[in-house]
Protein backbone atom coordinates (compact mmCIF):
# COMPACT_ATOMS: atom_id res chain seq x y z
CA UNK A 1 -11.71 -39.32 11.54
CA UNK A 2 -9.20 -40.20 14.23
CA UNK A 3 -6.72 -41.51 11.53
CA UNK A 4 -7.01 -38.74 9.49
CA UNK A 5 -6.40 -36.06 12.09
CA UNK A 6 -3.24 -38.28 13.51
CA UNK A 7 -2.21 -38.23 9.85
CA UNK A 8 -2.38 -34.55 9.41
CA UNK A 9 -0.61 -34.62 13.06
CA UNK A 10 2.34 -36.63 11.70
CA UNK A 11 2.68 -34.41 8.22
CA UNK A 12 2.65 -31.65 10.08
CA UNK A 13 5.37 -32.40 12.78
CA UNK A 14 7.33 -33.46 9.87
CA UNK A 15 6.99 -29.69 8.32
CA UNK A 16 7.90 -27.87 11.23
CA UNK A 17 11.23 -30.25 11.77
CA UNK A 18 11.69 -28.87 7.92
CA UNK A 19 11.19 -25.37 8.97
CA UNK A 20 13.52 -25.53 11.67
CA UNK A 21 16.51 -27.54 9.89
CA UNK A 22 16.78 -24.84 6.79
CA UNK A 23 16.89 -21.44 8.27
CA UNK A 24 15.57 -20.07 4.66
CA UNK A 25 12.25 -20.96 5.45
CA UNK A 26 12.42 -18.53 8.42
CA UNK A 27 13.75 -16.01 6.63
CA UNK A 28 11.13 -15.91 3.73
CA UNK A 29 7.92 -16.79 6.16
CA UNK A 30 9.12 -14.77 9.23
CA UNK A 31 11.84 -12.52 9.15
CA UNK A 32 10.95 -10.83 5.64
CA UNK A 33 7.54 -10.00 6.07
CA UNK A 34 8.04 -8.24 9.41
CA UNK A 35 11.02 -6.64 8.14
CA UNK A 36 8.76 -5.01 5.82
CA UNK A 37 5.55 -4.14 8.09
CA UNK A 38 8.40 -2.39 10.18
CA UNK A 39 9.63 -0.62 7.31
CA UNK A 40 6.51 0.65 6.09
CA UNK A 41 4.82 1.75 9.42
CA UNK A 42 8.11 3.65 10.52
CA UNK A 43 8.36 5.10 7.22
CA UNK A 44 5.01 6.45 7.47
CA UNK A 45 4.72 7.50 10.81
CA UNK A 46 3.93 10.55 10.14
CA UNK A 47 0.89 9.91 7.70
CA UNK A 48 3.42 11.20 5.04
CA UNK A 49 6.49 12.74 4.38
CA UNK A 50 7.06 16.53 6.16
CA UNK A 51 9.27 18.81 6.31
CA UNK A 52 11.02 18.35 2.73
CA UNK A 53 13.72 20.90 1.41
CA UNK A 54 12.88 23.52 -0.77
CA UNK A 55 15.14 27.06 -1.57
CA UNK A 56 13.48 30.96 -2.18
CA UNK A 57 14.88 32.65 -4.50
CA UNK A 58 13.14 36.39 -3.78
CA UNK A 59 14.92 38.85 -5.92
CA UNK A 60 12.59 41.38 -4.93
CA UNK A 61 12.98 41.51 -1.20
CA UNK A 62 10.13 43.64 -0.09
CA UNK A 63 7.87 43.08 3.36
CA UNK A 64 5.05 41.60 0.87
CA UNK A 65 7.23 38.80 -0.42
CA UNK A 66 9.12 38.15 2.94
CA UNK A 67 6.18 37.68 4.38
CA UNK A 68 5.09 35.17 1.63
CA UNK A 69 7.97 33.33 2.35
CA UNK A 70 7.50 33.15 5.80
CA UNK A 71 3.85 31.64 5.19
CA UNK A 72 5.96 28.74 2.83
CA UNK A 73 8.26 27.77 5.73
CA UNK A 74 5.51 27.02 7.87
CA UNK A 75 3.48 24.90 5.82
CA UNK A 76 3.58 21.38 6.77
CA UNK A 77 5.19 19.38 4.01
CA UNK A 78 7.80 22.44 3.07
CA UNK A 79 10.87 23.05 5.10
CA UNK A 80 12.87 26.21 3.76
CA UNK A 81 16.76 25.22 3.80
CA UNK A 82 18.53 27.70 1.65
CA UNK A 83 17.79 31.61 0.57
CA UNK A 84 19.48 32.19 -3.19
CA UNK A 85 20.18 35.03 -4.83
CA UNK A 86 19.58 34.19 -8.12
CA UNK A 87 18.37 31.38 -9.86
CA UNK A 88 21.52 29.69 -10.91
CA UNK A 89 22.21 28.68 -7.85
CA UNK A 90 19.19 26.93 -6.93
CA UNK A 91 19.41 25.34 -9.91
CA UNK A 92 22.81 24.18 -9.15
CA UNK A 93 21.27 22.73 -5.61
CA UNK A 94 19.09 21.13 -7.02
CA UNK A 95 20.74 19.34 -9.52
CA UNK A 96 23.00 18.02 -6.78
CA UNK A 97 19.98 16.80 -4.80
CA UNK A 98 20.06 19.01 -2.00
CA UNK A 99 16.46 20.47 -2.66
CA UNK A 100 13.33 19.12 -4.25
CA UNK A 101 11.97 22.80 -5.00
CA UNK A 102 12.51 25.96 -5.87
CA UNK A 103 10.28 28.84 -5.15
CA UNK A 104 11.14 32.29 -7.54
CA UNK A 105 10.02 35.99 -6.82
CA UNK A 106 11.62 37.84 -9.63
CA UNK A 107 12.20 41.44 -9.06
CA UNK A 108 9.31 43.84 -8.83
CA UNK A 109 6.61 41.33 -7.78
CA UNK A 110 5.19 43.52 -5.24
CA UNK A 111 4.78 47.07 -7.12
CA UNK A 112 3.20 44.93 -9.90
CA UNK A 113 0.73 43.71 -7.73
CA UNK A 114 0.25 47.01 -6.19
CA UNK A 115 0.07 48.94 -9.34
CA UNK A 116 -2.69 45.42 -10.48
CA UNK A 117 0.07 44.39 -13.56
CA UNK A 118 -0.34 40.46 -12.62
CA UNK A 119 2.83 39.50 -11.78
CA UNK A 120 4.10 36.18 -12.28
CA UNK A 121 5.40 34.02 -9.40
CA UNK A 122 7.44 30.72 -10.52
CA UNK A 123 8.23 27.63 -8.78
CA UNK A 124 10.06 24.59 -9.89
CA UNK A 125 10.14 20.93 -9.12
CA UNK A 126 12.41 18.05 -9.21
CA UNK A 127 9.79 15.33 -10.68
CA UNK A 128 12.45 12.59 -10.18
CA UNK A 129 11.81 12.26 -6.61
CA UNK A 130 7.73 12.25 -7.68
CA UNK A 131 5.88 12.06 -3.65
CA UNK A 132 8.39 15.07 -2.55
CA UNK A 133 7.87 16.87 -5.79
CA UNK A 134 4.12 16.81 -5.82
CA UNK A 135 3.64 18.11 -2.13
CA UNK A 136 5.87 20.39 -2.44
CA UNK A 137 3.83 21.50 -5.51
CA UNK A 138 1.05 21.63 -3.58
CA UNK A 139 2.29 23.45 -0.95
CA UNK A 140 3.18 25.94 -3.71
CA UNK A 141 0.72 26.26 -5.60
CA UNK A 142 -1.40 26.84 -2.54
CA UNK A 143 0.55 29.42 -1.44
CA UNK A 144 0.86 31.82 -5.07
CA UNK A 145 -3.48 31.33 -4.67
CA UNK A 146 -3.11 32.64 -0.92
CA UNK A 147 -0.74 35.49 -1.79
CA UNK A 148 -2.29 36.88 -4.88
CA UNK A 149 -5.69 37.01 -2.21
CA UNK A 150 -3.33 38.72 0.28
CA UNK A 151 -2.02 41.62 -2.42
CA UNK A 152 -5.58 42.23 -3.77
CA UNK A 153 -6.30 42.38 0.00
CA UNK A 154 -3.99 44.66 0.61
CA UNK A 155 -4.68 47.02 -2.16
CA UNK A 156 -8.55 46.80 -1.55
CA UNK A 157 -8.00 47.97 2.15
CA UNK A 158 -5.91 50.78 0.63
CA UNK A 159 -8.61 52.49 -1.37
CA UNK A 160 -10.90 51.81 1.88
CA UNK A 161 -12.80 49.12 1.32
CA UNK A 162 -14.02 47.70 4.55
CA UNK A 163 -12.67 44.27 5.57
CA UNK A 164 -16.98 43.00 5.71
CA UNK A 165 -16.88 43.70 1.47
CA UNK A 166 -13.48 42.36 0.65
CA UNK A 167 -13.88 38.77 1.85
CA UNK A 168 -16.90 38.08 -0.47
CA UNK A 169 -14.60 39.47 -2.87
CA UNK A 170 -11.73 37.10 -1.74
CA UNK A 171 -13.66 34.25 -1.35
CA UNK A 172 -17.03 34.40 -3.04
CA UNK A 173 -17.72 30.76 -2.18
CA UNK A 174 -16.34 29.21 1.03
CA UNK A 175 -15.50 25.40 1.00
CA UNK A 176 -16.75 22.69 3.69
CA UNK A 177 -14.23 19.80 3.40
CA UNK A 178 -15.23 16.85 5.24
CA UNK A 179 -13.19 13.80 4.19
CA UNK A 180 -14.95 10.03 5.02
CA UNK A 181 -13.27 7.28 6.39
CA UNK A 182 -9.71 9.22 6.72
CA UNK A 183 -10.76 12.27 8.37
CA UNK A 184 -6.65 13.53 8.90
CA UNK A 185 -6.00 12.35 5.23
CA UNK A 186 -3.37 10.40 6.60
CA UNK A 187 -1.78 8.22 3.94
CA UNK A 188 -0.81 5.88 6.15
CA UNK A 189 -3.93 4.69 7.23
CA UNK A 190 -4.85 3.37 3.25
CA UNK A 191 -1.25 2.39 1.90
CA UNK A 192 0.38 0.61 5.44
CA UNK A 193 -2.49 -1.41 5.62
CA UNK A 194 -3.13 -3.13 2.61
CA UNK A 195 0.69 -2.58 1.64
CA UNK A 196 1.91 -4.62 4.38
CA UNK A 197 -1.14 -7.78 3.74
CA UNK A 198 -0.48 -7.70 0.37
CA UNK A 199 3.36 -8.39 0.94
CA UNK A 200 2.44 -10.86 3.25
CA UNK A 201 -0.62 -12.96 0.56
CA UNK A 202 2.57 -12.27 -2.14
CA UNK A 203 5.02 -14.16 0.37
CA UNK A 204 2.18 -16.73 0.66
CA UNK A 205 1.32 -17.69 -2.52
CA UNK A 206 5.13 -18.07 -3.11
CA UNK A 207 6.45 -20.02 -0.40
CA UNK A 208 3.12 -22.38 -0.74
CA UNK A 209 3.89 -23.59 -4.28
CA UNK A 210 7.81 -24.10 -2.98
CA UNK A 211 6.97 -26.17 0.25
CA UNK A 212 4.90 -28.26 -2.66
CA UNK A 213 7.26 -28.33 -4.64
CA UNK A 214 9.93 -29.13 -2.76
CA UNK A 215 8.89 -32.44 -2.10
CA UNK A 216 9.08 -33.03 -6.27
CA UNK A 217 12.52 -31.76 -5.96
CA UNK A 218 14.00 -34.30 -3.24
CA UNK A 219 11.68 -36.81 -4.90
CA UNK A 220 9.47 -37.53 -1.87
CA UNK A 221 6.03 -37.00 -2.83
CA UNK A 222 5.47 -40.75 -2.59
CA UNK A 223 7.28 -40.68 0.74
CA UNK A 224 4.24 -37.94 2.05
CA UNK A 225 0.87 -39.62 0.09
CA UNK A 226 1.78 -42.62 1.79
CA UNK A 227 1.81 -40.53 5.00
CA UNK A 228 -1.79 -39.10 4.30
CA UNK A 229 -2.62 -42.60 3.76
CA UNK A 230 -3.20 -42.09 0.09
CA UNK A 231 -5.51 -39.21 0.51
CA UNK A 232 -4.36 -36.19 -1.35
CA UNK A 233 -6.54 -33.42 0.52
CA UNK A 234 -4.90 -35.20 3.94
CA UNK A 235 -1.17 -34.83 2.49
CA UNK A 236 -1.93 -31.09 1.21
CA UNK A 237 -3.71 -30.31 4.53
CA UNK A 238 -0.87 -31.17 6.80
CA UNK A 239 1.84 -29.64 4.31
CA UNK A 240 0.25 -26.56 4.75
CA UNK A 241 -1.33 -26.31 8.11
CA UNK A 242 2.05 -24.95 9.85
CA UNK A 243 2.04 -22.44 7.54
CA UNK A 244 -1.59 -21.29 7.81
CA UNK A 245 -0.87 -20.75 11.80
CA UNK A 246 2.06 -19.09 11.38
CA UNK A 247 0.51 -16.31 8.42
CA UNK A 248 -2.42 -16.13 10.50
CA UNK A 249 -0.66 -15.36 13.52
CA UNK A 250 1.77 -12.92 11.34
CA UNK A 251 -1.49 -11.38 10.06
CA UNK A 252 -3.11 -10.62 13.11
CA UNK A 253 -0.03 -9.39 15.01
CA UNK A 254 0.31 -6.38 12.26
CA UNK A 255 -3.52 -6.19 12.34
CA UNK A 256 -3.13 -5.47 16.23
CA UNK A 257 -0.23 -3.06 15.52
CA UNK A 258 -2.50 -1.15 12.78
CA UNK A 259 -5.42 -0.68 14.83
CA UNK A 260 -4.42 -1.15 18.74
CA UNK A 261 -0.81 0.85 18.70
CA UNK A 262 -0.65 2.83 15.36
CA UNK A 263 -4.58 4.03 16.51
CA UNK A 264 -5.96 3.77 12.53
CA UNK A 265 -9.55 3.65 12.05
CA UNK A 266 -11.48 0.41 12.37
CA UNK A 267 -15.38 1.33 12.85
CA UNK A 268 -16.05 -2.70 12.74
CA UNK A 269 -14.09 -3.80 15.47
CA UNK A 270 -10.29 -5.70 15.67
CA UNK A 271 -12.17 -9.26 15.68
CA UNK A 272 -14.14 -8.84 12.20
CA UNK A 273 -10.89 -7.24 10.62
CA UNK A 274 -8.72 -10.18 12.06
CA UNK A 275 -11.59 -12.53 10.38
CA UNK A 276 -10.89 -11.22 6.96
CA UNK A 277 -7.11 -11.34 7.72
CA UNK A 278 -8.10 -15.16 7.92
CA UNK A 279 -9.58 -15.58 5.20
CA UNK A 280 -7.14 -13.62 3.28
CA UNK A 281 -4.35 -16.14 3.87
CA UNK A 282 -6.54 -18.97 3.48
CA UNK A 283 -7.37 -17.57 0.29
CA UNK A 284 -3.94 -16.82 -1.00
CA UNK A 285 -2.59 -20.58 0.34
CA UNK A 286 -5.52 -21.94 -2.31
CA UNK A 287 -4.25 -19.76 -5.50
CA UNK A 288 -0.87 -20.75 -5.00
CA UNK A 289 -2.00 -24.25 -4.57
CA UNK A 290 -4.01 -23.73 -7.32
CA UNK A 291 -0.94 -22.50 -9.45
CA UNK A 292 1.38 -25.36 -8.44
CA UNK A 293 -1.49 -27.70 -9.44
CA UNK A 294 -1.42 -26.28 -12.92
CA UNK A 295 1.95 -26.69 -13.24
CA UNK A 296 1.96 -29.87 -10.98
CA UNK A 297 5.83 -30.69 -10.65
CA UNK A 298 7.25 -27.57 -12.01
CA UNK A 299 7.98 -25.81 -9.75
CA UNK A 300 9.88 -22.98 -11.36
CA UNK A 301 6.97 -22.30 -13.60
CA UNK A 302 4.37 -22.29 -10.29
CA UNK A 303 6.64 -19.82 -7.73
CA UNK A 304 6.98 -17.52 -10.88
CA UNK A 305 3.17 -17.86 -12.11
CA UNK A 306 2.25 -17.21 -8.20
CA UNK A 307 4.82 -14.25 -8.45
CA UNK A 308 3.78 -12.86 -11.44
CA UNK A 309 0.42 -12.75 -10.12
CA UNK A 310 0.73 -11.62 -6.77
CA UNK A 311 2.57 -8.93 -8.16
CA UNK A 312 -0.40 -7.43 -10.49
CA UNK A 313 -2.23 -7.51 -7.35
CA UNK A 314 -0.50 -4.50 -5.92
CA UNK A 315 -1.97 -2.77 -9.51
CA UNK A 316 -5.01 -3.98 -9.53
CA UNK A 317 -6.42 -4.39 -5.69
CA UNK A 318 -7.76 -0.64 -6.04
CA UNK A 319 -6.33 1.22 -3.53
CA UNK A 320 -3.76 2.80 -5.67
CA UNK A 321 -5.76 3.31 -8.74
CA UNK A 322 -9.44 3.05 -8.46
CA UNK A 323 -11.08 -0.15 -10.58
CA UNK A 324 -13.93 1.66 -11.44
CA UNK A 325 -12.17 3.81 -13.53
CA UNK A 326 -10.12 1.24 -15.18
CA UNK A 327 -11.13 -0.60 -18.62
CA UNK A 328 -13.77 -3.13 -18.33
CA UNK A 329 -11.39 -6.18 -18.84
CA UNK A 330 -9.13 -4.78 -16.51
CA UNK A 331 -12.21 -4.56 -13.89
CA UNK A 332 -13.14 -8.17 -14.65
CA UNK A 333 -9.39 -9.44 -14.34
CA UNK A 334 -9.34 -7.23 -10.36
CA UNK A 335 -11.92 -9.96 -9.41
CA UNK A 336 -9.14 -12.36 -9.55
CA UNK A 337 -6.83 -11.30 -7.17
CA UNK A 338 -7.35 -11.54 -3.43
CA UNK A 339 -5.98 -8.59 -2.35
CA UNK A 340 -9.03 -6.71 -4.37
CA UNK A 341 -11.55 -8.53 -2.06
CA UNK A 342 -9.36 -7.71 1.41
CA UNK A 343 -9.22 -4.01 -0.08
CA UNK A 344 -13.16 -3.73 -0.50
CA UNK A 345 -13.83 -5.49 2.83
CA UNK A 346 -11.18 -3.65 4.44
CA UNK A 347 -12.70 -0.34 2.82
CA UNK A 348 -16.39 -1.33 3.52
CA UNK A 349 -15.61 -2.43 7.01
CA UNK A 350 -13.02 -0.96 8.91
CA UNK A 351 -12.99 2.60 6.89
CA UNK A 352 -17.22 3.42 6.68
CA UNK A 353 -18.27 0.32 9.34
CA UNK A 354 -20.87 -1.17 6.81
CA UNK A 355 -21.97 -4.13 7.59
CA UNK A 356 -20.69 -7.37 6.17
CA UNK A 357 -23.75 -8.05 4.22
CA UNK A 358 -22.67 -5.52 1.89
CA UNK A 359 -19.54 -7.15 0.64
CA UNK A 360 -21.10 -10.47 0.55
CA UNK A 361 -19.92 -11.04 -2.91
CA UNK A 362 -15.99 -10.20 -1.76
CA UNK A 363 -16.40 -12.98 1.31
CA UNK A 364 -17.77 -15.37 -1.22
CA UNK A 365 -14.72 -14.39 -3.36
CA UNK A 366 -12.34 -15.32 -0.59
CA UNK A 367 -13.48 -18.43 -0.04
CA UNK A 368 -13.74 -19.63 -3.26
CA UNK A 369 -10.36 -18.84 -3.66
CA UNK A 370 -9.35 -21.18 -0.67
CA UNK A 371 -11.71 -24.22 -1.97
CA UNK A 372 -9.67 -23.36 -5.88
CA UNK A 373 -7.49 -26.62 -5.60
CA UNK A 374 -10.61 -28.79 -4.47
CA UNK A 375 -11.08 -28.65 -8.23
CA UNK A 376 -8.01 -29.69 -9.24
CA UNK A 377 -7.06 -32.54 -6.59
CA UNK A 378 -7.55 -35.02 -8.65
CA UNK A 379 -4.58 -33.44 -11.09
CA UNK A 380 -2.58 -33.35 -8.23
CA UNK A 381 -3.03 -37.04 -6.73
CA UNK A 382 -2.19 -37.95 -10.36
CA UNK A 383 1.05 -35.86 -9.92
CA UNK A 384 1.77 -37.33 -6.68
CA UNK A 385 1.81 -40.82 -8.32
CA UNK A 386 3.37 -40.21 -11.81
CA UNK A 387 4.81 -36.85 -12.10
CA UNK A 388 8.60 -36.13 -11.80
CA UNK A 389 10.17 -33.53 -11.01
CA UNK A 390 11.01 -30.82 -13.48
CA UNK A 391 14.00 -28.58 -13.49
């Protein structure tokens, strides 16, 4: 036991001094990945996007439609930068990308509300720049509903209905709206944290099958089974124990910035979070071990299998698109990915605060992921001995 933990010792030393002499292994397993988890959580500070420009175009200028405008400017996601005339020129504005929307009141809006003709209110949006356009939409759309409700409010006060009988009128049926898990709807709180871990679990599954394979490439896979003293599991488990510290560390660093600084919910406590966060990176070192396996000494075909892969994941975890509603192979093929399993624990856990027993089947899914190359050693030991390297 001694000898085999001095072994892993020695490999592992020998990594690090790797690490340190090509600064591209710092880039990829450092700098990148918290390059991103800064980008994403300063993006979305906010929760999402506010305050995006949109133009009026109110051709009828009355107190009604002013005052509709007015309600538009102070809506959270809609920032009113420009008042137009006419339609041209909002066109024109938006064409140049100054403006993601354009909200038209053609002439005689109010006395055709007044006089109950159903006027029609238009808006526009540039689709090409799809997260502004739809919440500007929204914000929109929203507001036509809220002033068509104001004008038949108006009109019912005018023939002397009281205000007790025109709310039932208004709003026969009033809506209770309380969200689960995300109570400010913050966007944020779903896409930051299972964007940022599955960047990372893509960065790992790429760099793992190029540390392997980068002993192929300089031709000393020899040089490190001899190291592990023959022993396969030995040699892998020192090649990749520097990296397991360093993800895990990476890992629970944005884990503390998610739920200790950026305040996001987490009813199961930091510690069982950072224990999936574990497992997650354990789990995504075994698939791309498991890839570079398959493709034992080609390495080109591995890093772009474990890309390919870790790729789909973003698609098919289930936070962006639910699984359930996908086609049945599709929901078989989600069961392959890791990032599913962190999205359902992460969901089950930190959003609602089940408890773990729940998501048994997503733990067991984890690990088997990181025990995937157990199967396959023997394929690899055979590649350490006689397998060259492949171009």
């Amino acid at each position: 036991m001694l000898d085999i933990l001095k072994r892993t010792f020695l490999i592992g030393e020998r990594e690090l001094r790797a690490f340190l002499s090509r600064p591209i292994f710092l880039i990829c397993m450092i700098v990148a990945p918290l390059f991103f988890m800064i980008l994403f959580t300063s993006m979305m500070n906010s929760g999402l996007p506010t305050k995006l420009p949109a133009a009026v175009v109110d051709e009828d200028n009355t107190h009604v439609t002013r005052g509709i405008v007015r309600i538009l400017g102070s809506m959270q996601e809609t920032e009113i930068v420009a008042h137009y005339n006419d339609f041209t020129s909002a066109r024109k504005a938006m064409q140049r990308g100054e403006i993601y929307a354009i909200f038209r009141i053609p002439r005689g809006t109010t006395h055709a509300a007044l006089t109950s003709r159903q006027p029609k209110i238009s808006f526009y949006t540039n689709d090409s720049y799809y997260v502004a356009a739809s919440l500007l939409m929204k914000d929109m759309r929203k507001l036509s509903e809220l002033s068509g409700m104001a004008i038949t409010r108006e009109t019912l006060s005018a023939k002397g209905v009281n205000e007790r009988a025109i709310m039932p009128i208004l709003q026969p049926i009033v809506i209770e709206s309380h969200p689960l898990g995300n109570p400010y709807l913050n966007y944020s709180v779903v896409l930051t944290n299972l964007l940022v871990p599955g960047i990372f679990m893509l960065v790992i599954l790429i760099t793992t099958s190029y540390v392997m394979g980068i002993e192929w490439k300089r031709g000393r896979q020899k040089e490190l089974l001899d190291m592990a003293g023959g022993n396969a599991l030995v040699a892998v488990w020192g090649k990749l124990l520097p990296q397991t510290m360093l993800y895990t560390l990476l890992m629970w660093f944005a884990q503390a910035i998610f739920y200790m600084y950026l305040d996001f919910p987490c009813e199961c406590g930091i510690e069982r979070m950072m224990l999936w966060g574990f497992m997650a990176v354990i789990a995504s070192q075994g698939l791309g071990l498991f890839f570079f396996e398959v493709f034992v000494g080609e390495m080109r075909f591995a890093m772009s299998a474990c890309s390919l892969w870790g790729v789909l994941s973003f698609s098919l975890a289930g936070f962006s698109f639910p699984v359930s509603a996908m086609q049945l192979p599709l929901q078989w093929l989600a069961n392959l990915f890791p990032l599913h399993h962190y999205f359902l624990l992460y969901e089950a856990q930190a959003l609602n605060g089940y408890p773990a027993m729940y998501e048994w089947k997503s733990i067991l899914a984890l690990l088997g992921f990181s025990l995937l190359p157990l199967l396959f050693l023997p394929r690899l030991k055979d590649g350490f001995l006689n397998k060259e390297y492949v171009p």
